[in-house]
Protein backbone atom coordinates (compact mmCIF):
# COMPACT_ATOMS: atom_id res chain seq x y z
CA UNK A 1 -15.98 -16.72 -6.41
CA UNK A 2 -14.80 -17.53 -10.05
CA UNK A 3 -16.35 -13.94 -11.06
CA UNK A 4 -14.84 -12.11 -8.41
CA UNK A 5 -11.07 -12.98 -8.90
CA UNK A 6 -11.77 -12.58 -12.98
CA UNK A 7 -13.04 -9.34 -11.71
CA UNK A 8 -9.88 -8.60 -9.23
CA UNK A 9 -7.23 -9.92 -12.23
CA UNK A 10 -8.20 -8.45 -14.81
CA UNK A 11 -8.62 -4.97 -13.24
CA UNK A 12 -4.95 -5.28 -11.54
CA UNK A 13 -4.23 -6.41 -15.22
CA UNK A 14 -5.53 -3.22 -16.60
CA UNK A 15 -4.41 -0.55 -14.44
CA UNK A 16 -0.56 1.60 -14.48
CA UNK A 17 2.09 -0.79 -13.00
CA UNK A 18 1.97 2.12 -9.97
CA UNK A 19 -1.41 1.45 -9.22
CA UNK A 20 -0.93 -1.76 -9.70
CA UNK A 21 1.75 -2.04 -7.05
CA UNK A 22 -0.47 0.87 -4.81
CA UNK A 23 -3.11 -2.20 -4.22
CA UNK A 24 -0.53 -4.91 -4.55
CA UNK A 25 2.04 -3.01 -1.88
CA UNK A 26 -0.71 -2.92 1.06
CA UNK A 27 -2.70 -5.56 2.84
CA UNK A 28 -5.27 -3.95 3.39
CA UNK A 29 -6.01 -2.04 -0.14
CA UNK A 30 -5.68 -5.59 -1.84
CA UNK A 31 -8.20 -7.14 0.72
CA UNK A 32 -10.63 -3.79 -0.29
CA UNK A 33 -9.72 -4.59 -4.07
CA UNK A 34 -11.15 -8.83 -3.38
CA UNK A 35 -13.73 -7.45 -1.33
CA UNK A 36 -15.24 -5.05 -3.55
CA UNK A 37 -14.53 -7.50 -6.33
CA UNK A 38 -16.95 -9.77 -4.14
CA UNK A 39 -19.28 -7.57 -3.85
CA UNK A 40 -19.41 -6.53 -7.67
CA UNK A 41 -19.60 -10.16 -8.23
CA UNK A 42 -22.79 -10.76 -6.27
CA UNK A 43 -24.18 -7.62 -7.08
CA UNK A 44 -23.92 -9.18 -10.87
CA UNK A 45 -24.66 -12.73 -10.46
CA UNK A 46 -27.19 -13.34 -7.43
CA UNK A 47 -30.10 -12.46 -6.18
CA UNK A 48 -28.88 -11.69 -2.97
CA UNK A 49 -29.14 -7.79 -2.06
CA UNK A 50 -26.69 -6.53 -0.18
CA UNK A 51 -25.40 -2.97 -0.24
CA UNK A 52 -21.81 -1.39 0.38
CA UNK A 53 -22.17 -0.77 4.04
CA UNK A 54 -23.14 -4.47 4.83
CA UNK A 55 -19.76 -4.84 3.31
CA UNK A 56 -18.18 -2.25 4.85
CA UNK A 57 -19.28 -3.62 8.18
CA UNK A 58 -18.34 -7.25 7.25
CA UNK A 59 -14.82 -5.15 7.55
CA UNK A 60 -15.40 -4.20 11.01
CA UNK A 61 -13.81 -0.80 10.22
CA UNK A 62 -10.85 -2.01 8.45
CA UNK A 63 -12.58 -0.23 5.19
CA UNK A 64 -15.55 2.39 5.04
CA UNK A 65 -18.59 2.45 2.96
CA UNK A 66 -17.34 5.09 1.16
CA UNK A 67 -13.62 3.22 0.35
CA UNK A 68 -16.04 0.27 -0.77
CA UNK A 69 -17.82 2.45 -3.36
CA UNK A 70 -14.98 4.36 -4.85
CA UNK A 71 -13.08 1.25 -4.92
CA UNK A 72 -16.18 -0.13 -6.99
CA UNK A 73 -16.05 2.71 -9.07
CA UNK A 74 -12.57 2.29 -10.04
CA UNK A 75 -12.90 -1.19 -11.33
CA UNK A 76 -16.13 -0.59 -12.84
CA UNK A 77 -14.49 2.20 -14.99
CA UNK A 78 -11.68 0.94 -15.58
CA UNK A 79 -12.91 -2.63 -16.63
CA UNK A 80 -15.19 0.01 -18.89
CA UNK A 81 -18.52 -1.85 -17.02
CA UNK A 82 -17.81 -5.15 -18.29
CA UNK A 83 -17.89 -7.49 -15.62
CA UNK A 84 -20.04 -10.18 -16.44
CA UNK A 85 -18.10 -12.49 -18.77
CA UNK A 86 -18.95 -15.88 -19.35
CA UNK A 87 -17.77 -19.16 -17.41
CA UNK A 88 -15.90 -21.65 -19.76
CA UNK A 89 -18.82 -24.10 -18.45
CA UNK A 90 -21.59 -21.18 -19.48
CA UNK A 91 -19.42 -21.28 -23.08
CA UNK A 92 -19.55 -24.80 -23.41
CA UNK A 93 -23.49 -25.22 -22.78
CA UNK A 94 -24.11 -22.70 -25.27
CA UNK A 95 -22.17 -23.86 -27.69
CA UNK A 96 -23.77 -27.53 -27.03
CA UNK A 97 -27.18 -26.02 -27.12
CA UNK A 98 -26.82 -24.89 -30.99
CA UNK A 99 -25.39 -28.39 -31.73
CA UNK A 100 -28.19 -29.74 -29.67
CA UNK A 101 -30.70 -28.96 -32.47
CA UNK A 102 -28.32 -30.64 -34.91
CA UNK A 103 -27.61 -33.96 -33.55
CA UNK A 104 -30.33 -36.32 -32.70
CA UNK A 105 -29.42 -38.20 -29.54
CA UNK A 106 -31.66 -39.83 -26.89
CA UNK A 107 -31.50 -37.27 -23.97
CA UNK A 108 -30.32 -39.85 -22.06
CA UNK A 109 -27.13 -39.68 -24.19
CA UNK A 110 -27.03 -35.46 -24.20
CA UNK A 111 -27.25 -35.82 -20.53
CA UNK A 112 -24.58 -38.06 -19.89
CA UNK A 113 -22.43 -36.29 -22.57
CA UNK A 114 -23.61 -32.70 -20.39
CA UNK A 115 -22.07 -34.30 -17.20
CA UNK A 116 -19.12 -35.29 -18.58
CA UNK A 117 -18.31 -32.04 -20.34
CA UNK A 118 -18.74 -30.59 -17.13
CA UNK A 119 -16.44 -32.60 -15.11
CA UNK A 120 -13.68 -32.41 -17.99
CA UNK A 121 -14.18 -28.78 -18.02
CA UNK A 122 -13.86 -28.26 -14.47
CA UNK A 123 -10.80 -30.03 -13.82
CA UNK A 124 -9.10 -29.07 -16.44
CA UNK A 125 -9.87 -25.56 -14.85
CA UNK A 126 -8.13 -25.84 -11.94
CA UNK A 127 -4.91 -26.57 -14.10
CA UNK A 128 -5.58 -23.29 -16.15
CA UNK A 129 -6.37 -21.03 -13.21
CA UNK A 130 -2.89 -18.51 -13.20
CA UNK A 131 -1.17 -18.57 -9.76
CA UNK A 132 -1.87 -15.19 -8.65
CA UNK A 133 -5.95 -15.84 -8.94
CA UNK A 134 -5.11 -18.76 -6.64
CA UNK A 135 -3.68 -15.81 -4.57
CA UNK A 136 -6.83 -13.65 -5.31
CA UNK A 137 -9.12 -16.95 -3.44
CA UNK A 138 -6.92 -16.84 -0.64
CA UNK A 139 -7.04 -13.84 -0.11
CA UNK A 140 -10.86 -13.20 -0.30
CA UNK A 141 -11.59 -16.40 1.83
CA UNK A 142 -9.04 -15.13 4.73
CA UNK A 143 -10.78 -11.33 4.75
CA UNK A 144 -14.17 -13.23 5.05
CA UNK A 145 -12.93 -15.93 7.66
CA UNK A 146 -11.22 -13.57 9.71
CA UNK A 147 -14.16 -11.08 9.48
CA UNK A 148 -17.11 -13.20 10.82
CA UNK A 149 -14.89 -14.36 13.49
């Protein structure tokens, strides 16, 4: 879910104020902007397969295939293909794994270190996470919810 309101934010981010407002101004556009941004996400991320028509029908006609696909498009070019960007947990294990090699600790020690990076990371997360990406969640969990109902 993380990737897919980074993906959402940073396209509405990126785009004309007007366009901003076009997907911003309508219910339904913004819940085809989350959507697709879920779907992008997955596509990048899992190993689920899914394609834009199981999305489109998760809409139940709210949103067509085709909507799903040029609304992919648009992000896609105008995030210039860059979608996968690391987690600040992903950063902090890599940057842990080159000082790995440096420090000689009992693993025991690295792996109690590991979970407690992770905890501090996460929470302090939540804290960091802009309002409007808090919006973004909503947003995306309501379309879903009220979908598969």
């Amino acid at each position: 879910m993380a990737v897919a309101i980074d993906i959402s934010d940073r396209f509405l981010g990126s785009v004309s104020t007007s366009s901003r407002h076009r997907y911003l101004d309508s219910k339904v556009r913004y819940q085809l902007l989350a959507t697709t941004s879920v779907y992008i996400a997955v596509k990048t991320t899992e190993d689920t397969v899914c394609d834009s028509q199981f999305i489109a029908d998760l809409a139940r006609g709210l949103y067509s295939k085709e909507s799903v696909e040029r609304t992919e498009l648009d992000i896609l070019t105008e995030l210039g293909w860059h979608v996968s960007v690391p987690t600040s947990i992903q950063f902090v294990y890599t940057a842990l794994s080159i000082i790995h090699h440096q420090v000689h600790l009992p693993d025991s020690t690295w792996a109690n270190f590991l979970d407690e990076v992770s905890i501090q990371v996460c929470s302090h997360c939540v804290y960091l996470l802009p309002r409007c990406s808090e919006a973004d969640a909503s947003v995306v969990l309501l379309t879903f919810r009220s979908r598969m109902d």
